[in-house]
C-alpha atoms as a PDB file:
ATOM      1  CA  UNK A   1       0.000   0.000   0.000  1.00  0.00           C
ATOM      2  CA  UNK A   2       1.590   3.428  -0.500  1.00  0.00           C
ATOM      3  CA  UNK A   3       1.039   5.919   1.768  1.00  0.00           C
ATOM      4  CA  UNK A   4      -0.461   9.908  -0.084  1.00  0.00           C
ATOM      5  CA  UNK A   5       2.369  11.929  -0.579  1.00  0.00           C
ATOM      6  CA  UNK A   6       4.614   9.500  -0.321  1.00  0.00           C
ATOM      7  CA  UNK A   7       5.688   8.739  -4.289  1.00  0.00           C
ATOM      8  CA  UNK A   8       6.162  12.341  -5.057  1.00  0.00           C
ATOM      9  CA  UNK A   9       8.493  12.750  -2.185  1.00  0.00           C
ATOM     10  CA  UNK A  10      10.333  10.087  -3.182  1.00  0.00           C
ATOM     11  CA  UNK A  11      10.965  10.799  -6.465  1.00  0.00           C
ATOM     12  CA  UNK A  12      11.651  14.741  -5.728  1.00  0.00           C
ATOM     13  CA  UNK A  13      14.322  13.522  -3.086  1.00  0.00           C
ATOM     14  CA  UNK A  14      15.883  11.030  -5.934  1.00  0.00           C
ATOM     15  CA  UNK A  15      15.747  14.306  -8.410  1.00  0.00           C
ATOM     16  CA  UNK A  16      17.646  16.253  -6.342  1.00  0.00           C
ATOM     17  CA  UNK A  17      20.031  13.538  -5.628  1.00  0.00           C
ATOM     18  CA  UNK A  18      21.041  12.923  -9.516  1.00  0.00           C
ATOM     19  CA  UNK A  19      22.084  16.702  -9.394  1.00  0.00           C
ATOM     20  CA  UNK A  20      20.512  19.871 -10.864  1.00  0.00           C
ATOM     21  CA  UNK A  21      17.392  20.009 -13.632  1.00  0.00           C
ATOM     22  CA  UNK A  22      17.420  23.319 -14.625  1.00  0.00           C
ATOM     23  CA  UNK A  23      19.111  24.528 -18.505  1.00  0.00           C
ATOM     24  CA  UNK A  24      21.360  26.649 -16.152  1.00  0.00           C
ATOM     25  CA  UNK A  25      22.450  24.108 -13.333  1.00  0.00           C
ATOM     26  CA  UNK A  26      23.020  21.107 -15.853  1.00  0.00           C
ATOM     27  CA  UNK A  27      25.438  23.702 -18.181  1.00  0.00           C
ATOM     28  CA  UNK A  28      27.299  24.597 -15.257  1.00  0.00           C
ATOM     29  CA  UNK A  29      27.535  21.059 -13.646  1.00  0.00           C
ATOM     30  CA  UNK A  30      28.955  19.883 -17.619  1.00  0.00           C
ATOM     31  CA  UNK A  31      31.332  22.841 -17.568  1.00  0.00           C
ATOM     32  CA  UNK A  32      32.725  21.227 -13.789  1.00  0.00           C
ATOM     33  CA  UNK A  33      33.246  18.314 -15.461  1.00  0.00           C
ATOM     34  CA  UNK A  34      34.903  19.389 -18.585  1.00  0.00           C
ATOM     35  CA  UNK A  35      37.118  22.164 -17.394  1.00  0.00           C
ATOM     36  CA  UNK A  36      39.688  19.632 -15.729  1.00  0.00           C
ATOM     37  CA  UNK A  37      39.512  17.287 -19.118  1.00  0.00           C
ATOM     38  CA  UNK A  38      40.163  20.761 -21.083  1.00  0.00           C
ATOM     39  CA  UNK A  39      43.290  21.734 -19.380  1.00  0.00           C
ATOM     40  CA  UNK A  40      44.916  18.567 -18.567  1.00  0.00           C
ATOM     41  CA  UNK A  41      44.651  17.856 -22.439  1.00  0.00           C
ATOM     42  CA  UNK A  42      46.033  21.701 -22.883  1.00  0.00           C
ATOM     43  CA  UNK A  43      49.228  21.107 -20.596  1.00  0.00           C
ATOM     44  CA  UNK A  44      49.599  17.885 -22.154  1.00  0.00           C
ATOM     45  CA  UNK A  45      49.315  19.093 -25.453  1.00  0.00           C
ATOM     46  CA  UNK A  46      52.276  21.652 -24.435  1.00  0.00           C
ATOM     47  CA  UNK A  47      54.653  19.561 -23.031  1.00  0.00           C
ATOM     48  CA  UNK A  48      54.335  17.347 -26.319  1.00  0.00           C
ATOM     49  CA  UNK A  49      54.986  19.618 -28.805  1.00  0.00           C
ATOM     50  CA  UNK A  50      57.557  21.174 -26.554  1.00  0.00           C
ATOM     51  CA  UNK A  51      59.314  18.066 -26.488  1.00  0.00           C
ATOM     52  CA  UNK A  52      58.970  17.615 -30.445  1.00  0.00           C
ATOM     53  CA  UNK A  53      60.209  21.075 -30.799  1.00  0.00           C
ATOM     54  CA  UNK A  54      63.669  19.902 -28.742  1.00  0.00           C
ATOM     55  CA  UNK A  55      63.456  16.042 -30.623  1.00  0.00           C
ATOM     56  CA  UNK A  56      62.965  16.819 -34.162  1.00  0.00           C
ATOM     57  CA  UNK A  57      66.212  18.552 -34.266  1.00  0.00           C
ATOM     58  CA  UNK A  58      68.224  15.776 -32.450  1.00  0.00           C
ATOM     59  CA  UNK A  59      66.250  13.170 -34.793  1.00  0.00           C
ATOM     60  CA  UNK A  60      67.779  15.163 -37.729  1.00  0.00           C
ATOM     61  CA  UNK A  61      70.909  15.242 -36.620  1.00  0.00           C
ATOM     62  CA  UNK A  62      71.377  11.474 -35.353  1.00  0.00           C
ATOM     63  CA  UNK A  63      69.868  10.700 -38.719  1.00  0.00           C
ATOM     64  CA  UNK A  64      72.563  12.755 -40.463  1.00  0.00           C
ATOM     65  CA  UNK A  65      75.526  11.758 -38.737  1.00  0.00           C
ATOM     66  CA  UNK A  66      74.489   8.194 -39.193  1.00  0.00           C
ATOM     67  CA  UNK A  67      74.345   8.881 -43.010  1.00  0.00           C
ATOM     68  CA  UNK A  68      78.133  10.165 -42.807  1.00  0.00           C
ATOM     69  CA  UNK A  69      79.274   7.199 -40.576  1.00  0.00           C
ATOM     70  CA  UNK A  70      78.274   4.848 -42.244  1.00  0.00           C
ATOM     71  CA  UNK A  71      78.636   6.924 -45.976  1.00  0.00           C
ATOM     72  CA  UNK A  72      75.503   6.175 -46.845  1.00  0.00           C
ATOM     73  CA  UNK A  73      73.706   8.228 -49.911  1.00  0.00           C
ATOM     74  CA  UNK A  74      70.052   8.812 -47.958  1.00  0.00           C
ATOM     75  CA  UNK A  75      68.585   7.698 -44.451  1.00  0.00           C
ATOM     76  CA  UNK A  76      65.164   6.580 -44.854  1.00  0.00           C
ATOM     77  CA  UNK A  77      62.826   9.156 -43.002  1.00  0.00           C
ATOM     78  CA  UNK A  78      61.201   7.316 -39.753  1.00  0.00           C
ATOM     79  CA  UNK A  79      57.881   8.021 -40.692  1.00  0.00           C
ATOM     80  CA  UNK A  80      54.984   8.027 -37.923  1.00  0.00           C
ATOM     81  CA  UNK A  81      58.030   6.339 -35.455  1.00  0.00           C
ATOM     82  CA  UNK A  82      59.287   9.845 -35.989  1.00  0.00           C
ATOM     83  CA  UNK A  83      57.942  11.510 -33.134  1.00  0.00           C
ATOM     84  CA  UNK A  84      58.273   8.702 -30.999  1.00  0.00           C
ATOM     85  CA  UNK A  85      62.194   9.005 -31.067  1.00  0.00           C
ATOM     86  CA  UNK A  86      62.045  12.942 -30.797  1.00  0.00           C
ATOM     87  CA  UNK A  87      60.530  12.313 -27.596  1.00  0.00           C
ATOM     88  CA  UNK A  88      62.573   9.627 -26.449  1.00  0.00           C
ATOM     89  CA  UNK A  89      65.668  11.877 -27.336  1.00  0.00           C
ATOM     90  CA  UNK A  90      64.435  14.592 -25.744  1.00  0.00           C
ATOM     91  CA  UNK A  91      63.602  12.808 -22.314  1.00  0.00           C
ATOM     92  CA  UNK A  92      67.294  10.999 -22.887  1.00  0.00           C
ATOM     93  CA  UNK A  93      68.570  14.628 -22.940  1.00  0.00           C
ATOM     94  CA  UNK A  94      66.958  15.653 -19.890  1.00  0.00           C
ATOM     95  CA  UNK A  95      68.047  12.328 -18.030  1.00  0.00           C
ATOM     96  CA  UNK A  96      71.779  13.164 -19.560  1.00  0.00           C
ATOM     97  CA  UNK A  97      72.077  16.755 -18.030  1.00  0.00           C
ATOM     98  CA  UNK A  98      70.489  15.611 -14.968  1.00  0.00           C
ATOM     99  CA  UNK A  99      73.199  13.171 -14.586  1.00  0.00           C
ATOM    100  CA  UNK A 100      75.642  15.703 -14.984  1.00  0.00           C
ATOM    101  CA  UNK A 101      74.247  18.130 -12.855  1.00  0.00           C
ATOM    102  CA  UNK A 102      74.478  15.537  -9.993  1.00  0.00           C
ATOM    103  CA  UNK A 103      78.550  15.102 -10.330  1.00  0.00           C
ATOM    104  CA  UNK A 104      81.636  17.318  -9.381  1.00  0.00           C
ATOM    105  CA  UNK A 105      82.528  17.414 -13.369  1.00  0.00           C
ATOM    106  CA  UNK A 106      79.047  18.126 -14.616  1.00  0.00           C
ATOM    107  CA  UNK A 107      78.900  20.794 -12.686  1.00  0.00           C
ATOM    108  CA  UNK A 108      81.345  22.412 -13.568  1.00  0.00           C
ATOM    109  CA  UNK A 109      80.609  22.363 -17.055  1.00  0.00           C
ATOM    110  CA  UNK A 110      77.129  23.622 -16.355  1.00  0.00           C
ATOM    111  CA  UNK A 111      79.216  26.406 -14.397  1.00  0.00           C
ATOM    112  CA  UNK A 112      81.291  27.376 -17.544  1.00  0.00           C
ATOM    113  CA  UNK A 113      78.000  27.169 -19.818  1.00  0.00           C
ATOM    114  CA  UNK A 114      76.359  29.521 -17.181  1.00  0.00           C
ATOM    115  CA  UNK A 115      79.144  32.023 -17.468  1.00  0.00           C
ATOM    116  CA  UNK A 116      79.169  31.930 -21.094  1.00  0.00           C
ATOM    117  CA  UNK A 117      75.233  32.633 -20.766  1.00  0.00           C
ATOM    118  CA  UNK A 118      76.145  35.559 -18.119  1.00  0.00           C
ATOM    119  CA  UNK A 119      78.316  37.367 -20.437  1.00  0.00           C
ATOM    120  CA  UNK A 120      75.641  37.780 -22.710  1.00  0.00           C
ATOM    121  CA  UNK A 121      73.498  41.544 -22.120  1.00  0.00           C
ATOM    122  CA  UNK A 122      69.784  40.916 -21.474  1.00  0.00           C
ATOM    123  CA  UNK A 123      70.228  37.026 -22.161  1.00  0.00           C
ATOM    124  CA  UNK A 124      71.902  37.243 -18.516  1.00  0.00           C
ATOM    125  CA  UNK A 125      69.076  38.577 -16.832  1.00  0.00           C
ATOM    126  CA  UNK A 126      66.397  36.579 -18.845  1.00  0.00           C
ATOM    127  CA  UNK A 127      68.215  33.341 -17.824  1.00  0.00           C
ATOM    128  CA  UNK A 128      69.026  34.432 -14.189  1.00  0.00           C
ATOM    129  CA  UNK A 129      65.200  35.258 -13.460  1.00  0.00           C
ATOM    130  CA  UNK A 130      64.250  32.063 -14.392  1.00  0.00           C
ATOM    131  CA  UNK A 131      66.369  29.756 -13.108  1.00  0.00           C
ATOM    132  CA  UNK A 132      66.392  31.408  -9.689  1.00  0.00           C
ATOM    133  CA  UNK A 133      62.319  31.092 -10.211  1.00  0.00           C
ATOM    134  CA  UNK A 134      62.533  27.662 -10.705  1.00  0.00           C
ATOM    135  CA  UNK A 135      64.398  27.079  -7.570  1.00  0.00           C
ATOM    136  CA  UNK A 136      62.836  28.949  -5.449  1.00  0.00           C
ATOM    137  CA  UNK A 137      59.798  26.911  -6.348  1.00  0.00           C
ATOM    138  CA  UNK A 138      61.685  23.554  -6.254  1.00  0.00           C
ATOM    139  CA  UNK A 139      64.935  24.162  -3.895  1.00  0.00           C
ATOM    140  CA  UNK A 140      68.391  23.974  -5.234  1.00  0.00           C
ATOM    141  CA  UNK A 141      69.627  20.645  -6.615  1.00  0.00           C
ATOM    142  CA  UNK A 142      70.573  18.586  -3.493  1.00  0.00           C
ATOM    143  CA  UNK A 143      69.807  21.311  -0.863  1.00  0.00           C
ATOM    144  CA  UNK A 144      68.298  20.322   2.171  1.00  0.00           C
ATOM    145  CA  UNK A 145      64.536  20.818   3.102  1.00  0.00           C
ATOM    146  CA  UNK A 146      65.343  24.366   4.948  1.00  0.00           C
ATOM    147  CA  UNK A 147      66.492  25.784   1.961  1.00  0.00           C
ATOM    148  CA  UNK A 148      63.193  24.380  -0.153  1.00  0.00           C
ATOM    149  CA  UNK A 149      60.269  26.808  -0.833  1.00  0.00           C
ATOM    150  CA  UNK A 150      57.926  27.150   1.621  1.00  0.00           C
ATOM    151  CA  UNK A 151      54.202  27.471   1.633  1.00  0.00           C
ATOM    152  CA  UNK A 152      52.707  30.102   3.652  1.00  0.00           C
ATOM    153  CA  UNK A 153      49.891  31.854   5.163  1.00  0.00           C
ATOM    154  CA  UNK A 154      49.934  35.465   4.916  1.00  0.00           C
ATOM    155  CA  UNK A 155      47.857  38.849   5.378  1.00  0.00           C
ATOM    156  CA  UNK A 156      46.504  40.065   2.190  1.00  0.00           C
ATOM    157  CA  UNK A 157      45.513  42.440   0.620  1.00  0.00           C
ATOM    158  CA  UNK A 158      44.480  43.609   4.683  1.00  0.00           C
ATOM    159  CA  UNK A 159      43.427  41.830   7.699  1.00  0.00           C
ATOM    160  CA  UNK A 160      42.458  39.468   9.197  1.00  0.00           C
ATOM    161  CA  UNK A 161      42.531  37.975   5.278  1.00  0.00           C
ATOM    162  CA  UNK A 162      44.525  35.694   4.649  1.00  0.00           C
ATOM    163  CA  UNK A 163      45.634  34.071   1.149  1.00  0.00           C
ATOM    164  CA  UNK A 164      48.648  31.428   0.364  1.00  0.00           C
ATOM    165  CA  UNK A 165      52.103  32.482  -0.807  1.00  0.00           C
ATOM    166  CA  UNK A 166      55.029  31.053  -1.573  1.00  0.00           C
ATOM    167  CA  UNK A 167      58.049  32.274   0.071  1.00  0.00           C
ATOM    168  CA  UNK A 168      60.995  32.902  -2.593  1.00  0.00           C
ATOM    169  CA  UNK A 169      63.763  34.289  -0.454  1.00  0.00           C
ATOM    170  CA  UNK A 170      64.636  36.231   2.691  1.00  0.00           C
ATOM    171  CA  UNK A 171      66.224  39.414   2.859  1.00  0.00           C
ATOM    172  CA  UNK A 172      67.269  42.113   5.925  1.00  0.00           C
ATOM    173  CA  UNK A 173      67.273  45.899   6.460  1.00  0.00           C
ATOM    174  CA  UNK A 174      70.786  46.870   6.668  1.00  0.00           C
ATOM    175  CA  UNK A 175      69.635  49.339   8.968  1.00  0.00           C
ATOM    176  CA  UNK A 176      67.455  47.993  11.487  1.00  0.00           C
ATOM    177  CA  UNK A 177      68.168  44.252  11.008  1.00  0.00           C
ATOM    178  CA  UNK A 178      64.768  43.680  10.357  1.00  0.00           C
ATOM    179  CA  UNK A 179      64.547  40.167   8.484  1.00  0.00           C
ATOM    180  CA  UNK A 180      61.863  40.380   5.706  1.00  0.00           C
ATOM    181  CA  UNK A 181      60.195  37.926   2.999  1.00  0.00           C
ATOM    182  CA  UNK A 182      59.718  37.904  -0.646  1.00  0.00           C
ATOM    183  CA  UNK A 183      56.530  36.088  -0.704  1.00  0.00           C
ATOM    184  CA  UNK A 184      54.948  35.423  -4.303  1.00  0.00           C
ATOM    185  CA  UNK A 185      51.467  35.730  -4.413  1.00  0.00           C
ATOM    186  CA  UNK A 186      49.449  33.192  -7.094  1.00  0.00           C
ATOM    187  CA  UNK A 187      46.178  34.674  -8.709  1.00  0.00           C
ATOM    188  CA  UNK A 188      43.480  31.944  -8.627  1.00  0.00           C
ATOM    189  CA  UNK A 189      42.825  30.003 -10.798  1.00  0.00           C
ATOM    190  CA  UNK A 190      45.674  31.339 -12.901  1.00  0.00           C
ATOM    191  CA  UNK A 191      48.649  30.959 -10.597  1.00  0.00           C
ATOM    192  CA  UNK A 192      51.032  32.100 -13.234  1.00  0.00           C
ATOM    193  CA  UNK A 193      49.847  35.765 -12.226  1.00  0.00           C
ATOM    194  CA  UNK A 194      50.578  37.463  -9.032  1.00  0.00           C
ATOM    195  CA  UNK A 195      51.637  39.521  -6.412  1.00  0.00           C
ATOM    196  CA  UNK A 196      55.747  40.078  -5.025  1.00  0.00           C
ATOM    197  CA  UNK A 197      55.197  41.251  -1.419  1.00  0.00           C
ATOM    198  CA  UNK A 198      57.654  42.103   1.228  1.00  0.00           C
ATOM    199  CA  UNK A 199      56.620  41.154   4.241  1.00  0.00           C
ATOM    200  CA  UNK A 200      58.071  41.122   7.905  1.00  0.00           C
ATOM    201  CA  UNK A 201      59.125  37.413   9.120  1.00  0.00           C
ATOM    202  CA  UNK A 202      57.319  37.617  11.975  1.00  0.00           C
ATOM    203  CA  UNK A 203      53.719  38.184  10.385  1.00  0.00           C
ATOM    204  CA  UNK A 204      54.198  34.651   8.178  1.00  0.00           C
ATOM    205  CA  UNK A 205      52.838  31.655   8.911  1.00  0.00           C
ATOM    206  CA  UNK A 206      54.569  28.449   7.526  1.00  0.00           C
ATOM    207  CA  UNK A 207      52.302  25.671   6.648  1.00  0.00           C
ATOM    208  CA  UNK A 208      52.830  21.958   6.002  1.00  0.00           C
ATOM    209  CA  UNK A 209      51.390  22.145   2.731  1.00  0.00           C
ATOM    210  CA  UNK A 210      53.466  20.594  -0.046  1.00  0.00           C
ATOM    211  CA  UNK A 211      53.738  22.523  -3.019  1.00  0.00           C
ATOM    212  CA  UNK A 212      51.196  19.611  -5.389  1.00  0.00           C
ATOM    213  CA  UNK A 213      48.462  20.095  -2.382  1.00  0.00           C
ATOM    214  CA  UNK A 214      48.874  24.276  -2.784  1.00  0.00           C
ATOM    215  CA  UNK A 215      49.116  24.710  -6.503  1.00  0.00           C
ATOM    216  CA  UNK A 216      46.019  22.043  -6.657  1.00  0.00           C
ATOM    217  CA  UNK A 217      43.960  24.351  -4.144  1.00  0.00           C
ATOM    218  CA  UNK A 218      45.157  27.340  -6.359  1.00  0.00           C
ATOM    219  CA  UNK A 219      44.075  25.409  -9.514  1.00  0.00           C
ATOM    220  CA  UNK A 220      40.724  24.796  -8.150  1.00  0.00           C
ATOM    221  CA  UNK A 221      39.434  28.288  -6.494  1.00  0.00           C
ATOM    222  CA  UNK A 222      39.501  26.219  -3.257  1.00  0.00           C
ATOM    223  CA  UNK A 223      38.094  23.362  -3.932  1.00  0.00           C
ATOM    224  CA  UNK A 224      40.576  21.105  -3.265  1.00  0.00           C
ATOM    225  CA  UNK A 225      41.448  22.860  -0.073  1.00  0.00           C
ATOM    226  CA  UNK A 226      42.800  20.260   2.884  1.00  0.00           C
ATOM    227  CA  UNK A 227      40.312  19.657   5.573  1.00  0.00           C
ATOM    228  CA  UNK A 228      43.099  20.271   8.263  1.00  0.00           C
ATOM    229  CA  UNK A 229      46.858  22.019   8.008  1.00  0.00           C
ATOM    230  CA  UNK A 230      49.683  22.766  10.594  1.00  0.00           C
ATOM    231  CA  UNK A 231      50.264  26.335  10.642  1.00  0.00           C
ATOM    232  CA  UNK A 232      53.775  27.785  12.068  1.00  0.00           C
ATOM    233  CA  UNK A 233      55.955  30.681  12.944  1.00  0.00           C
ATOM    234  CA  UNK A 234      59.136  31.453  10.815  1.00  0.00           C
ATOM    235  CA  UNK A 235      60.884  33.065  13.771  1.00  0.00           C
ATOM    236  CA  UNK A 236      63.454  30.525  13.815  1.00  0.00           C
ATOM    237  CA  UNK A 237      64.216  30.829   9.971  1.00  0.00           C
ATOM    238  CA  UNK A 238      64.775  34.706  10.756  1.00  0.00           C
ATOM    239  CA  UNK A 239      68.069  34.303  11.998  1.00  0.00           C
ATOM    240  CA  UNK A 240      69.377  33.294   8.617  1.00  0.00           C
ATOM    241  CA  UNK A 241      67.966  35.032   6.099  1.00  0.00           C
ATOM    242  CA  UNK A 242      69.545  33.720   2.252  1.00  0.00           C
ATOM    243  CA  UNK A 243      71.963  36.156   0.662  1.00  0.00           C
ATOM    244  CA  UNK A 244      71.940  36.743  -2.997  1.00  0.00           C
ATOM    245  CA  UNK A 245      75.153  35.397  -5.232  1.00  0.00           C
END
């Protein structure tokens, strides 16, 4: 026997459950789930035709010293396999000059490369900027976890706000010995936009956040914010602030 009332609760309460019915709720609800598919497949897209851009070359020029080695009139283009090997080159590139980078002889041929690179006006700075961007988001090769970026909590744009940053260096007043941060400042959900603040070591907050579980909570307006996170004071980090080279 059913009871009055009883089927059109039911299948309101089941509505509801399956998620929204209106033109406006179901578009936005599509767009939630497409967005993510959207720019995975754009980064993705990026980093493969970044690495064919860096392949194709090497491809070429394996392909042309083979034809000289062995004196051969033509080398036989690869075809569809062509792409495959630019991006296994490229990746056996990157694996190569990590391996140097990680021994005493490497490194110093990385050194002489990067003083070639300094005497060059404007390539200097260009080159400077971003490798001192990339470890300051990363840590320097081998460095130990003090010297690693770390994810904050700071005032912004005025209290008691607070937004994430992600402290780049530390710096002090000649004058006063005040310690201070440079503390980058993503835009959601474009972190690739931002602020540079300077802002007083004592008024940070570390956090335990990694720098996956930040950028993702960047990414996603929020979204993907953790339920929980340590928060503490940098006071002990204010004693040695980094110097510049």
């Amino acid at each position: 026997m059913t009871l009055p009332g009883l089927t059109s609760d039911t299948t309101a309460h089941r509505r509801k459950r399956l998620g929204p019915t209106s033109i406006r709720g179901r578009l936005l609800a599509g767009l939630a789930i497409i967005t993510p598919v959207v720019i995975t497949a754009l980064i993705v897209s990026w980093l493969f035709n970044a690495a064919l851009w860096i392949g194709k070359p090497l491809v070429a020029w394996t392909m042309e010293g083979l034809r000289v080695a062995f004196r051969l009139d033509q080398v036989h283009n690869l075809g569809p396999a062509e792409n495959i090997v630019a991006i296994s080159l490229t990746a056996l590139v990157l694996y190569m000059l990590g391996w140097l980078g990680s021994n005493v002889v490497g490194r110093r041929l990385i050194n002489v490369a990067e003083w070639l690179v300094g005497r060059i006006p404007f390539v200097d700075t260009v080159y400077n900027a971003a490798k001192r961007t990339l470890q300051a988001l990363s840590g320097p090769p081998g460095g130990d976890s003090e010297k690693r970026q770390v994810v904050v909590l700071v005032e912004f744009p005025y209290p008691p706000l607070r937004v994430l940053g992600f402290m780049t260096n530390r710096v002090r007043d000649a004058a006063s010995g005040r310690v201070f941060a440079t503390v980058f400042i993503p835009t959601s959900p474009n972190p690739t936009s931002g602020y540079m603040e300077f802002v007083p070591i004592e008024n940070i907050q570390a956090t335990d956040l990694s720098m996956d579980q930040a950028l993702t909570c960047i990414l996603s307006g929020g979204a993907s914010a953790p339920l929980e996170m340590r928060l503490s004071p940098l006071r002990e980090q204010a004693q040695h602030p980094a110097t510049s080279d």
